[in-house]
N, C-alpha and C. Protein backbone atom coordinates (compact mmCIF):
# COMPACT_ATOMS: atom_id res chain seq x y z
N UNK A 1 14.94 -30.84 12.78
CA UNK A 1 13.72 -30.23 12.29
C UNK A 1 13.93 -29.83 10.83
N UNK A 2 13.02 -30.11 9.67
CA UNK A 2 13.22 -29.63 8.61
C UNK A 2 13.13 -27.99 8.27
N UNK A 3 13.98 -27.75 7.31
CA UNK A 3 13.71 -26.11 6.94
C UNK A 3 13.45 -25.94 5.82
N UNK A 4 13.06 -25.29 5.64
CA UNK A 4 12.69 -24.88 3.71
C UNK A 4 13.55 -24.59 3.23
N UNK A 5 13.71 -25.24 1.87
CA UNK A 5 14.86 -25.10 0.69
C UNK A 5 15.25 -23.31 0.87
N UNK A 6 14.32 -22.39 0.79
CA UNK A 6 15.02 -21.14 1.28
C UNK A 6 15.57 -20.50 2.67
N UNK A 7 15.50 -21.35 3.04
CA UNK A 7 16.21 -20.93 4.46
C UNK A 7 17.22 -21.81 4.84
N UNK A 8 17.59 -22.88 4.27
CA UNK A 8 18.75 -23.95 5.00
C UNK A 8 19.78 -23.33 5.18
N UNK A 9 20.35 -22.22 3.92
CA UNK A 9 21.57 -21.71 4.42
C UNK A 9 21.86 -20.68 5.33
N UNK A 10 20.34 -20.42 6.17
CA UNK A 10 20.76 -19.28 7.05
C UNK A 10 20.49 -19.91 8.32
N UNK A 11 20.99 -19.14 9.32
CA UNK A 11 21.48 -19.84 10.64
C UNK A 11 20.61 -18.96 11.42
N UNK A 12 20.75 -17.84 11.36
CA UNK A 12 19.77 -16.63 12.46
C UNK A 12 18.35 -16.77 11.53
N UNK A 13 17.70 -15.93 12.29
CA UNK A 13 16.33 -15.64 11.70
C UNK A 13 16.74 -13.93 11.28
N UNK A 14 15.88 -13.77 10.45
CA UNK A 14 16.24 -12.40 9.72
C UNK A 14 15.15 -11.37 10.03
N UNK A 15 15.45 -10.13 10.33
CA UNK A 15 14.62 -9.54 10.19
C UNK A 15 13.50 -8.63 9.58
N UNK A 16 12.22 -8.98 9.82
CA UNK A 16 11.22 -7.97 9.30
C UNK A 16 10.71 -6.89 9.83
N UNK A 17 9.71 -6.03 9.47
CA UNK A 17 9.48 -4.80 9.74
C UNK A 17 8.62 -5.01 11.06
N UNK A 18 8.23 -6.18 11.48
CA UNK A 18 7.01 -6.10 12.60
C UNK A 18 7.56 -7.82 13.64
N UNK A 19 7.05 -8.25 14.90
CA UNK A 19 8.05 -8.93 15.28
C UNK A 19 7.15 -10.55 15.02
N UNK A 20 7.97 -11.24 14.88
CA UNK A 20 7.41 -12.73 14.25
C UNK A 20 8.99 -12.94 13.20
N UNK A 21 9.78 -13.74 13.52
CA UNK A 21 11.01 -14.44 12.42
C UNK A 21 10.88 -15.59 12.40
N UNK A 22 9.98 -16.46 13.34
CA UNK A 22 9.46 -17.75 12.91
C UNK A 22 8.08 -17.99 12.93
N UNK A 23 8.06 -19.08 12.32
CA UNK A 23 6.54 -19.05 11.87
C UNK A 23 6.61 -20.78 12.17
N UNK A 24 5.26 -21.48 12.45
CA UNK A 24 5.41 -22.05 13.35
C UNK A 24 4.40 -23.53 12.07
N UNK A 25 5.02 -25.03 11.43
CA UNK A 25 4.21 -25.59 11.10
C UNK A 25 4.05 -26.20 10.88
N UNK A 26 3.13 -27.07 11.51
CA UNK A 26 2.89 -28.44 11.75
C UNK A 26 3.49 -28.66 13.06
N UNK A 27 3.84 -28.08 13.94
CA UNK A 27 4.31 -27.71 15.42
C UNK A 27 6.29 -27.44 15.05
N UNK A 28 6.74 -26.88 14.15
CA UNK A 28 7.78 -26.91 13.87
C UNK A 28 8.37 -25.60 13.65
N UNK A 29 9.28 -25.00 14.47
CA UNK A 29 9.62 -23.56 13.87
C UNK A 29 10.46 -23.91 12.39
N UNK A 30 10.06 -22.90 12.02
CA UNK A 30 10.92 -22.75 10.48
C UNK A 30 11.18 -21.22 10.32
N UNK A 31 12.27 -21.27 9.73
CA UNK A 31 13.25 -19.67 9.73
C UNK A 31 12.28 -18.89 8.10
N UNK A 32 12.34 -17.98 8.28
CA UNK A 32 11.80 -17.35 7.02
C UNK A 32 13.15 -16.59 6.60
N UNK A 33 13.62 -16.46 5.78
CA UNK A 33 14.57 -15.43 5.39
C UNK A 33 14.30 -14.40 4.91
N UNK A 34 14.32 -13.13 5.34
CA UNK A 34 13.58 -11.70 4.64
C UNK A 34 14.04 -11.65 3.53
N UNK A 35 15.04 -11.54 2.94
CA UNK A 35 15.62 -10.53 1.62
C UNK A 35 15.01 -11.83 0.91
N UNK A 36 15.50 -13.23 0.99
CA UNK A 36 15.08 -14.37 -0.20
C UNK A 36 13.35 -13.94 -0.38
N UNK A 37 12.42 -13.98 0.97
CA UNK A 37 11.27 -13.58 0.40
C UNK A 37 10.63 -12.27 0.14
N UNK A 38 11.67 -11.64 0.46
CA UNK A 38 11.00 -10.04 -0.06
C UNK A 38 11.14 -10.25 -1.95
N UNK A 39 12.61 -10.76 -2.19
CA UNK A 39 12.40 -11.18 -3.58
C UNK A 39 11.68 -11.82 -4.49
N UNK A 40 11.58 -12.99 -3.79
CA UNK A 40 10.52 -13.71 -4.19
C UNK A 40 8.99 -13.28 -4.36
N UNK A 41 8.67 -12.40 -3.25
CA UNK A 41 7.47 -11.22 -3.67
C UNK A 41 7.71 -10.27 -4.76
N UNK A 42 8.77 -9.51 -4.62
CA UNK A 42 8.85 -8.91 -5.71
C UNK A 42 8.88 -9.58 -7.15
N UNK A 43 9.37 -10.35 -7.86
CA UNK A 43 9.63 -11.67 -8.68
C UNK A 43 7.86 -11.76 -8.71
N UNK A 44 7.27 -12.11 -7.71
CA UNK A 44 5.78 -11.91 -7.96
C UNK A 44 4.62 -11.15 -8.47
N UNK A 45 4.94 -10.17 -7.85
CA UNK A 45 4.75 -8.97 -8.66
C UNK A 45 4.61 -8.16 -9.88
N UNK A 46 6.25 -8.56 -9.77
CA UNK A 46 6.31 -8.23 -11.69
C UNK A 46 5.97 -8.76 -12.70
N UNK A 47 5.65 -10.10 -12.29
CA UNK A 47 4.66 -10.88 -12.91
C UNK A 47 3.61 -10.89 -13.61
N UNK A 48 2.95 -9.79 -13.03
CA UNK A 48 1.54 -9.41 -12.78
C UNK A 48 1.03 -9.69 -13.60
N UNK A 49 1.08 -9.38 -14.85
CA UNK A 49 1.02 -9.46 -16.37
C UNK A 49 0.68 -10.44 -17.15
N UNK A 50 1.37 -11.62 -16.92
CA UNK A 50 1.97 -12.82 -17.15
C UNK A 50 0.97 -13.80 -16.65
N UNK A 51 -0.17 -13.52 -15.28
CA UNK A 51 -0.41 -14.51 -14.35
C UNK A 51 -2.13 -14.43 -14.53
N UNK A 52 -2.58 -15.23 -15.00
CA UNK A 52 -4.01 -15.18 -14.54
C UNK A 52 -4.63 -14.87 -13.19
N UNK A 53 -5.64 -14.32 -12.82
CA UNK A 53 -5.95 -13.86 -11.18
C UNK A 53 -6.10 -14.58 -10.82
N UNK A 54 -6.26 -15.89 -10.75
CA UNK A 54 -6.50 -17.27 -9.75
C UNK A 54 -4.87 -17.84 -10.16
N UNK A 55 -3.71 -17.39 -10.30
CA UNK A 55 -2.57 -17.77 -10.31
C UNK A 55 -1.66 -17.05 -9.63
N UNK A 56 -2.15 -15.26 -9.65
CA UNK A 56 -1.87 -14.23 -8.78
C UNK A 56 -2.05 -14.65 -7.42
N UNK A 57 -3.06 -15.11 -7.30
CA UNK A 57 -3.90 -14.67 -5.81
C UNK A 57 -3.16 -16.45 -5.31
N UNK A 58 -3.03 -17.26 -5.72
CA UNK A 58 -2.58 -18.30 -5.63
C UNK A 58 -1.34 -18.15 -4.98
N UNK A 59 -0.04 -17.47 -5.62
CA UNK A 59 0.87 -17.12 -5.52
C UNK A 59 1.12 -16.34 -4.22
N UNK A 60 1.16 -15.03 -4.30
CA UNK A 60 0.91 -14.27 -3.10
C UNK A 60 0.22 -14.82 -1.66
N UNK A 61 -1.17 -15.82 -1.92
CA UNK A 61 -1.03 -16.47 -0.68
C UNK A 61 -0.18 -17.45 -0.31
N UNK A 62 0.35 -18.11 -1.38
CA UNK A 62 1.18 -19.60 -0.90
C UNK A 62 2.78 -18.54 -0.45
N UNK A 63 2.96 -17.13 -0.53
CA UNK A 63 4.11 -16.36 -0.02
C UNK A 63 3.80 -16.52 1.59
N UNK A 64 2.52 -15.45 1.16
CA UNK A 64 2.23 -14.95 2.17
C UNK A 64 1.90 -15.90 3.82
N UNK A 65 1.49 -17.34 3.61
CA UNK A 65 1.65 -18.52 4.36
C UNK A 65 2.85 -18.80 5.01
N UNK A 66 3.48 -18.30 4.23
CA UNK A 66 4.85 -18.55 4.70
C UNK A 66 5.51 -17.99 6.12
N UNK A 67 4.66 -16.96 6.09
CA UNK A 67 4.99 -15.35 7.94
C UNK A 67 4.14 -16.18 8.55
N UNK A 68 4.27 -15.62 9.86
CA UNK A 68 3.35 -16.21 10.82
C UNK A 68 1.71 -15.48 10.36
N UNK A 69 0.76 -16.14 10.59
CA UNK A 69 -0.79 -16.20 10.68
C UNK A 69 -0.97 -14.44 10.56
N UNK A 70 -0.50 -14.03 11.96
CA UNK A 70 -0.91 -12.73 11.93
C UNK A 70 -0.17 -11.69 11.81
N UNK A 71 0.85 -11.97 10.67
CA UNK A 71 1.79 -11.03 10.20
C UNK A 71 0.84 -9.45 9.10
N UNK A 72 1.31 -8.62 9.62
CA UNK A 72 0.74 -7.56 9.10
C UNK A 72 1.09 -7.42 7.57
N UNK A 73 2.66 -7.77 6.93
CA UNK A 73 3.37 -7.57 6.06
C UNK A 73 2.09 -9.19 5.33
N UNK A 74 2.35 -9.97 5.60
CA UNK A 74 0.78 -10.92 4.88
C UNK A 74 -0.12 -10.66 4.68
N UNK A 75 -1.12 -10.41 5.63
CA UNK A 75 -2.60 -9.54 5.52
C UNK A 75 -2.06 -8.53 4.56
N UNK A 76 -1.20 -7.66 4.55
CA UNK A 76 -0.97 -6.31 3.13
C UNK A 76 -0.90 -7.04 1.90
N UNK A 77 -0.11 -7.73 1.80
CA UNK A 77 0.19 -8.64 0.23
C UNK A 77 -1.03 -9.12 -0.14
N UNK A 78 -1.60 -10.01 0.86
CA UNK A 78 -3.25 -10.20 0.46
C UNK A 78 -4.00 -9.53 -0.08
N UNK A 79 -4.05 -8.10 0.89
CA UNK A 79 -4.92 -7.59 0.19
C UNK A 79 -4.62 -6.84 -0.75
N UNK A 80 -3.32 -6.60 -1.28
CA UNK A 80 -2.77 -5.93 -2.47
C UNK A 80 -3.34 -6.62 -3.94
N UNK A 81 -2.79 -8.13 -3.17
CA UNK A 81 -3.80 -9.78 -4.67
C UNK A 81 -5.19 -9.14 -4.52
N UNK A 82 -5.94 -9.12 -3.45
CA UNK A 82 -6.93 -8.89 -3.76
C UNK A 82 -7.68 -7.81 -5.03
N UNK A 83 -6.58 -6.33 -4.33
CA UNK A 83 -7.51 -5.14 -4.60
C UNK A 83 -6.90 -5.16 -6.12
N UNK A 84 -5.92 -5.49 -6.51
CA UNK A 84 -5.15 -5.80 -7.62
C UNK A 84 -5.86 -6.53 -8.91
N UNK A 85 -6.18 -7.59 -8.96
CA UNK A 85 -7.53 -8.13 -9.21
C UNK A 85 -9.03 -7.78 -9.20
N UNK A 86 -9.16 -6.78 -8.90
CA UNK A 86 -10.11 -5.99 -8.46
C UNK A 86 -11.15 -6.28 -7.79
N UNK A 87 -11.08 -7.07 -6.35
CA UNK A 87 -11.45 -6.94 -5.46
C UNK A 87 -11.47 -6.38 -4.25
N UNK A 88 -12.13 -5.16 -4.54
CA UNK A 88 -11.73 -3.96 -3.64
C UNK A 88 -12.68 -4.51 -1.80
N UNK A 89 -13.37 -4.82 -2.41
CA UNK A 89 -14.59 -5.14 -1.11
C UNK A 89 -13.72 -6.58 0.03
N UNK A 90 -12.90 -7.40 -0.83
CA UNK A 90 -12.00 -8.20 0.01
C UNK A 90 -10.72 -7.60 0.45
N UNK A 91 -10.18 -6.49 -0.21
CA UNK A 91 -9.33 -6.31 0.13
C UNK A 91 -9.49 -5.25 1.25
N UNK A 92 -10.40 -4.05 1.26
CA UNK A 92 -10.60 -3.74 3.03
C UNK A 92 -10.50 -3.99 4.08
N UNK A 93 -11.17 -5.26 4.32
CA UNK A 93 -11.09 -5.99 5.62
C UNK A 93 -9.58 -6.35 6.10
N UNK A 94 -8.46 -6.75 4.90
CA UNK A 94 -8.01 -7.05 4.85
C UNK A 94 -6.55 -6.01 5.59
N UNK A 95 -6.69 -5.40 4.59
CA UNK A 95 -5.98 -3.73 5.09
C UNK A 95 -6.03 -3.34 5.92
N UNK A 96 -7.05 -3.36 6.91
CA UNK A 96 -7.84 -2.93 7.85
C UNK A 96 -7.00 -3.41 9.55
N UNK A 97 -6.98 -4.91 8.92
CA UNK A 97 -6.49 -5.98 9.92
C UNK A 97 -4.86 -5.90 9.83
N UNK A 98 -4.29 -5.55 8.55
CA UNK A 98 -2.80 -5.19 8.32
C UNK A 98 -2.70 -4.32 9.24
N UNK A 99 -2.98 -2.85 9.17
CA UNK A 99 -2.96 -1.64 10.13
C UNK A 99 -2.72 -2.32 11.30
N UNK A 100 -4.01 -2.96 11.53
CA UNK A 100 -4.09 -3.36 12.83
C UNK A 100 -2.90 -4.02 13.55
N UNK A 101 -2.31 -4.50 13.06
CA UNK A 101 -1.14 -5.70 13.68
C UNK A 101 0.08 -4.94 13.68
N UNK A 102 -0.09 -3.50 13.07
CA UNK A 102 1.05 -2.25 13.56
C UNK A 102 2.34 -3.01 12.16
N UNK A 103 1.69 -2.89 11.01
CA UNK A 103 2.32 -2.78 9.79
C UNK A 103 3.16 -1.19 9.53
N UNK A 104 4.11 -1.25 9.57
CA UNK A 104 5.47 -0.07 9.82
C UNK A 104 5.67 -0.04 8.28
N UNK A 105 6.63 0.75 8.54
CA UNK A 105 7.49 1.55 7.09
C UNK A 105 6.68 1.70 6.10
N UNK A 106 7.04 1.58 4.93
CA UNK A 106 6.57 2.32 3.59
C UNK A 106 5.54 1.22 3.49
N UNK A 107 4.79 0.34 3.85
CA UNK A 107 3.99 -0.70 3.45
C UNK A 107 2.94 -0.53 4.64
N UNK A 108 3.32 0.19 5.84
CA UNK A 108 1.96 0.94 6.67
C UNK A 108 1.46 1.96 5.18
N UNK A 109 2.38 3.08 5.09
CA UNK A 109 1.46 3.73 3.97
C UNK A 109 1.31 3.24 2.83
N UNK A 110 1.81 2.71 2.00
CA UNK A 110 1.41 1.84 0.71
C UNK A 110 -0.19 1.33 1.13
N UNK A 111 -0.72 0.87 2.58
CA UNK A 111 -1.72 0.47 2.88
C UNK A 111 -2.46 1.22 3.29
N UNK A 112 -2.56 2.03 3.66
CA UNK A 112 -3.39 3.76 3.92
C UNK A 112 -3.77 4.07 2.81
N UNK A 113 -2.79 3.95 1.43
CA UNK A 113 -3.22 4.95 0.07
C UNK A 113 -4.24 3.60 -0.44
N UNK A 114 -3.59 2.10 -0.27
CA UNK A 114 -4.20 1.89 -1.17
C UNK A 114 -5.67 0.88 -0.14
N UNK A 115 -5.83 1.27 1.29
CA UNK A 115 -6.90 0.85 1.94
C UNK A 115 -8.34 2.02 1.83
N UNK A 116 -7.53 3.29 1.13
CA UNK A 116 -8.34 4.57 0.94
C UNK A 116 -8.94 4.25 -0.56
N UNK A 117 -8.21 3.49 -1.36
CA UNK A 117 -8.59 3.71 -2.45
C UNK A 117 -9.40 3.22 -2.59
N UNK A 118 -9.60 1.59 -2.49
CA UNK A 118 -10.45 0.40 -2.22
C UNK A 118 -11.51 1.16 -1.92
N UNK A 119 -11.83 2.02 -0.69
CA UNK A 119 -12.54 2.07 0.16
C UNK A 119 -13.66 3.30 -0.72
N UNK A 120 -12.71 4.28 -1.78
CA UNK A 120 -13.58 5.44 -2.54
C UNK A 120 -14.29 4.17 -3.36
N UNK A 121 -13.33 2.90 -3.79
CA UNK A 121 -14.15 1.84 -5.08
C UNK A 121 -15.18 1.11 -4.48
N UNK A 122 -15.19 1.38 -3.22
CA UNK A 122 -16.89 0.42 -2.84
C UNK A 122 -17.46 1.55 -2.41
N UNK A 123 -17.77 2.78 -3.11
CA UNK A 123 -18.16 3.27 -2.30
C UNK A 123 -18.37 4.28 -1.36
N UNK A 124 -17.32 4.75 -0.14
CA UNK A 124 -16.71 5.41 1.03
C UNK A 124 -15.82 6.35 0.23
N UNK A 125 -15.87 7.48 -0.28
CA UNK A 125 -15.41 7.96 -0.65
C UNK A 125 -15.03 9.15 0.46
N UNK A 126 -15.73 9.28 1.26
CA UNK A 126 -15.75 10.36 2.79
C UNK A 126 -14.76 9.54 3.56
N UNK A 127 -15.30 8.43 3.83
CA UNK A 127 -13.58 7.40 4.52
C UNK A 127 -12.50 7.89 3.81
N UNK A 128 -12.25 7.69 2.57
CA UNK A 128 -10.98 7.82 1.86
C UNK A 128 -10.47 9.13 2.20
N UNK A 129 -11.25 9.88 2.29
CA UNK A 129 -10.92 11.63 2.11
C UNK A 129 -9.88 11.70 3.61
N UNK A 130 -10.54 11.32 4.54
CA UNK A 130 -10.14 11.06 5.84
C UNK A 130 -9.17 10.44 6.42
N UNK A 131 -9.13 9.35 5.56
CA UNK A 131 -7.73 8.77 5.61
C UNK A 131 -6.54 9.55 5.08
N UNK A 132 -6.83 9.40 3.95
CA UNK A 132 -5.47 10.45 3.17
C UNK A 132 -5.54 11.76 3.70
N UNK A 133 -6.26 12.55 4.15
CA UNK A 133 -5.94 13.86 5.23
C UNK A 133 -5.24 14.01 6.04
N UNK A 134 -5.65 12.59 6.22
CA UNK A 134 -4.77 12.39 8.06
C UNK A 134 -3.41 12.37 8.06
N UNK A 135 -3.40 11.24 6.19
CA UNK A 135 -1.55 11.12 5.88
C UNK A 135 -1.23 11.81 5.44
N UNK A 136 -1.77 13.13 4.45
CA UNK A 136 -0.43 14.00 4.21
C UNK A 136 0.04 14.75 5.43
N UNK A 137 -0.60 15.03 6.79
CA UNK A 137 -0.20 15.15 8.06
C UNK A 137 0.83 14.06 8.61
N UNK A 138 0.81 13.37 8.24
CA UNK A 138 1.71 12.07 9.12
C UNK A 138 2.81 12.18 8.51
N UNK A 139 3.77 12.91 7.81
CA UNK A 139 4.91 12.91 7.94
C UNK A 139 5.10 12.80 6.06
N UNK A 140 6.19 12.97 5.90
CA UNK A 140 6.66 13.10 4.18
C UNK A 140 7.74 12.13 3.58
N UNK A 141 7.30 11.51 2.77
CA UNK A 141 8.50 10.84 1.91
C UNK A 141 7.84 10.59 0.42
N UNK A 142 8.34 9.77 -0.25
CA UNK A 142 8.36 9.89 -1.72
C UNK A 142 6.96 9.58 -2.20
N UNK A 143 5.87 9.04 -1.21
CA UNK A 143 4.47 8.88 -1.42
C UNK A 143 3.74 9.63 -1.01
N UNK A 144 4.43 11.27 -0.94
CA UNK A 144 3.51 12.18 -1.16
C UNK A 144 2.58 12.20 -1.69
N UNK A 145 2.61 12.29 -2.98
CA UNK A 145 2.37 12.63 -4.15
C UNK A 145 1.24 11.72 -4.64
N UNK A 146 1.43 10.51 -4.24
CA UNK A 146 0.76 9.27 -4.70
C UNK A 146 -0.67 9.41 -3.62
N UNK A 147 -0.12 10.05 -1.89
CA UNK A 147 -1.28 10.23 -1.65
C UNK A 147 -2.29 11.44 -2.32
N UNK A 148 -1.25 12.34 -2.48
CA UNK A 148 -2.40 13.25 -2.86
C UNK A 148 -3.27 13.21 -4.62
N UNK A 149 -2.55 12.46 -4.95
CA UNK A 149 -3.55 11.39 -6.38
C UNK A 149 -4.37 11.06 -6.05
N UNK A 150 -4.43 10.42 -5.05
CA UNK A 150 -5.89 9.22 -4.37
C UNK A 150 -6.57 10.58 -3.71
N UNK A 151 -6.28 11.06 -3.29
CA UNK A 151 -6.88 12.20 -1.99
C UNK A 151 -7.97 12.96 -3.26
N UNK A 152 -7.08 13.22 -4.12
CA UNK A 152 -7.54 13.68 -5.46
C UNK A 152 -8.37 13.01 -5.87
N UNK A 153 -8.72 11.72 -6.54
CA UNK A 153 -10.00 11.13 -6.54
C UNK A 153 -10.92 10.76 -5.85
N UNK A 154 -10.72 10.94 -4.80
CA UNK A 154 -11.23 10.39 -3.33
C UNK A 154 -12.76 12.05 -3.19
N UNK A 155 -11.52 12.85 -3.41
CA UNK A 155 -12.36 14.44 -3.38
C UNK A 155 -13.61 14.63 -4.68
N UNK A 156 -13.29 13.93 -5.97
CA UNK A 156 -13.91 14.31 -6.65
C UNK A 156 -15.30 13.16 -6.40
N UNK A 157 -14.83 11.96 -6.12
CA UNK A 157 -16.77 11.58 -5.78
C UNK A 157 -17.27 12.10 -4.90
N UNK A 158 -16.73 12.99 -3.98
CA UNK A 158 -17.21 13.78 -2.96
C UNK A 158 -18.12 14.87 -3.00
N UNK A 159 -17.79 15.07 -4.20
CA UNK A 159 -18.31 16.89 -4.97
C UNK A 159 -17.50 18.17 -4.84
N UNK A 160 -16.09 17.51 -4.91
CA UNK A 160 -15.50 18.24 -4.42
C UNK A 160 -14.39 18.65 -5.80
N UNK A 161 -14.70 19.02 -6.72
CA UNK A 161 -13.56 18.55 -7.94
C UNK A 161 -13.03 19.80 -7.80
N UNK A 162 -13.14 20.85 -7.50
CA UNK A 162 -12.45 22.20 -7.56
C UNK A 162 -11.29 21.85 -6.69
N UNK A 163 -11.46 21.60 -5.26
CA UNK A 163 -10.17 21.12 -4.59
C UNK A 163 -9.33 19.99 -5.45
N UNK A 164 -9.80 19.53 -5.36
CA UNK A 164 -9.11 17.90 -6.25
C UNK A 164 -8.23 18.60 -7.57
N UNK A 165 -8.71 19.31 -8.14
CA UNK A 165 -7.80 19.31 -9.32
C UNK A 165 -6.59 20.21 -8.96
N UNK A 166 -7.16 21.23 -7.51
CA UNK A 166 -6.16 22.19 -7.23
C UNK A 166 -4.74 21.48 -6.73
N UNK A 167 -5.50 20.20 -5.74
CA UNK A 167 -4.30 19.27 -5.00
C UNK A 167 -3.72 18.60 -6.25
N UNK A 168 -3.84 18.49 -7.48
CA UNK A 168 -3.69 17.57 -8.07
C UNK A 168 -2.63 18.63 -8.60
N UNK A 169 -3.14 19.55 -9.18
CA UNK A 169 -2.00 20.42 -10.01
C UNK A 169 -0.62 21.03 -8.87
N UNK A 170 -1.48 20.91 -7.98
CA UNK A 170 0.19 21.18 -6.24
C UNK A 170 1.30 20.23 -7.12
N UNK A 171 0.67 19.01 -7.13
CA UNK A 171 1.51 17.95 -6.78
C UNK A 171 2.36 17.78 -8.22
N UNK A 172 1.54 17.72 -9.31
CA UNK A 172 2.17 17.85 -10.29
C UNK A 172 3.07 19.46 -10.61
N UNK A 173 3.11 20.14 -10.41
CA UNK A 173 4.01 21.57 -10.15
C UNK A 173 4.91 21.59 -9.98
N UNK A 174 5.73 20.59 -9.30
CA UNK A 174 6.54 20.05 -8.81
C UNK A 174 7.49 19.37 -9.68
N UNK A 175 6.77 18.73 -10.44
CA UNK A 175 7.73 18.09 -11.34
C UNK A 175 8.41 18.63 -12.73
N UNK A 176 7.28 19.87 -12.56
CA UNK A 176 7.52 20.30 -14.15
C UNK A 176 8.71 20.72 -14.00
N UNK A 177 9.13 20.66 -15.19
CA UNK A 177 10.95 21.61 -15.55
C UNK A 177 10.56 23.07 -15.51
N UNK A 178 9.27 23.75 -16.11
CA UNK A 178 9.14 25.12 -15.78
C UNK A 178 7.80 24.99 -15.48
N UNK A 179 6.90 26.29 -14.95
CA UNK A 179 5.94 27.11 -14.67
C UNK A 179 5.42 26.24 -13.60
N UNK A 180 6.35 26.30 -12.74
CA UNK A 180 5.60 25.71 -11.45
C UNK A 180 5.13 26.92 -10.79
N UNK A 181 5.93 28.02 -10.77
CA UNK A 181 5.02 28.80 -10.06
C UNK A 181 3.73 29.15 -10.38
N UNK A 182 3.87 29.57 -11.60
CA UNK A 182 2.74 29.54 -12.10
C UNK A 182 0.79 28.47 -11.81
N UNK A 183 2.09 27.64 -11.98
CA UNK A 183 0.50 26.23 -12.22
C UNK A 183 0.28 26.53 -9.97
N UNK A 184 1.28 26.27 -9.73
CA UNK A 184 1.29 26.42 -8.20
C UNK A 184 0.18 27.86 -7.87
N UNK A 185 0.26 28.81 -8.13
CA UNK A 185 -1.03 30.05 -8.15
C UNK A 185 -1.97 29.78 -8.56
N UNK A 186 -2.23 29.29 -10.25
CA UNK A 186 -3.46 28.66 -10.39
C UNK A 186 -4.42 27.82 -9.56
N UNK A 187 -3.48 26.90 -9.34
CA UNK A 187 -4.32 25.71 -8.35
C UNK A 187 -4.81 26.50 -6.98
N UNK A 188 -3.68 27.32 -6.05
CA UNK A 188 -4.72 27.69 -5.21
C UNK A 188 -5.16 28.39 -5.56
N UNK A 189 -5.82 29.10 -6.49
CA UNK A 189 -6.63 29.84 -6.82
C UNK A 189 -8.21 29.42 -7.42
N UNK A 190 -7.76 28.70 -7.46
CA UNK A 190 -9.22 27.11 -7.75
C UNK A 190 -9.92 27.06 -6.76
N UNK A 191 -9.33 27.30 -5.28
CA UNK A 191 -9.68 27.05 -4.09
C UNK A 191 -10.04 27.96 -3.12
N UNK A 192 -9.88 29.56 -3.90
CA UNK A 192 -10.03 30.72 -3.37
C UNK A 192 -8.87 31.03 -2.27
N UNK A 193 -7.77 30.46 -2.90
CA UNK A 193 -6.34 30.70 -1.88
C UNK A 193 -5.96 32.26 -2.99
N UNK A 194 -5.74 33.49 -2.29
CA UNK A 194 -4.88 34.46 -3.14
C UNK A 194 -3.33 33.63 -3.43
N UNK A 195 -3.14 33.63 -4.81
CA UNK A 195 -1.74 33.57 -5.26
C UNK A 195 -0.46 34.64 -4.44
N UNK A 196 0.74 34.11 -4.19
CA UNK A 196 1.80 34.10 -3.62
C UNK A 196 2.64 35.48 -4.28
């Protein structure tokens, strides 16, 4: 059976974040190798710059073809080309259907922040709010922060800019070298929280 120039030298199938290590075509399994195409996405990526959007979106799908049909980690990249390009209205559905197929690790939330964001740019700005609520509840790692940015714009088409700038200055407080306490009192105090 033939294999793709990136996979001949591997013998196992490798693993990804969700279950599918072959992908099936023209009735033929073929091995995908994770790390060669996680690179190769990334390598894509950084691109960004460089690539006209019908060379982007080109790219990322001829990757993304590569997982099986209903790989969640595909549907995300898609709709990343999409919303990236700024097609926020294709890239929903898209996100939507990622979730769905039980897309794990940092690329379930990478797709929460950025299926919320899409979703304030057509529009749903009450969806977005809802979503990102739900995730700064769902647990903590280094995309805190990034949710509560979006949560933050998400609030202000809402009519909500007094919260928004309060969450916004939380998050930035944090980083400063000094007057975090400070900015940290201010902000809830935006919100009618008594300072600490």
């Amino acid at each position: 059976m033939p294999v793709p120039l990136h996979a001949k030298q591997h013998t196992e199938v490798d693993r990804y974040e969700e279950p599918g290590r072959l992908r099936v075509e023209e009735g033929k399994a073929v091995l995908v190798n994770q790390a060669d195409w996680e690179q190769r996405l990334a390598d894509a990526w950084a691109s960004i710059d460089q690539l006209s959007e019908e060379q982007l979106l080109a790219l990322i799908e001829r990757l993304a073809a590569e997982l099986p049909t209903d790989s969640g980690v595909g549907l995300f990249e898609r709709a990343a080309a999409q919303d990236s390009t700024g097609h926020a209205d294709l890239a929903v559905p898209l996100y939507r259907q990622a979730l769905q197929q039980g897309l794990t690790g940092e690329r379930r939330r990478r797709a929460v922040i950025q299926l919320a964001s899409s979703l304030r740019n057509v529009g749903q700005p009450e969806e977005s709010v809802t979503l990102l609520t739900t995730e700064l509840d769902a647990g903590s790692d280094h995309l805190d922060d990034a949710v509560r940015a979006f949560l933050a714009l998400a609030l202000v088409d809402t009519g909500r800019a007094r919260e928004a700038t309060a969450l916004a200055l939380e998050a930035l407080a944090r980083h400063l070298p000094r007057y975090q306490r400070s900015l940290a009192d201010y902000a809830r105090h935006l919100v009618g929280v008594s300072p600490i």
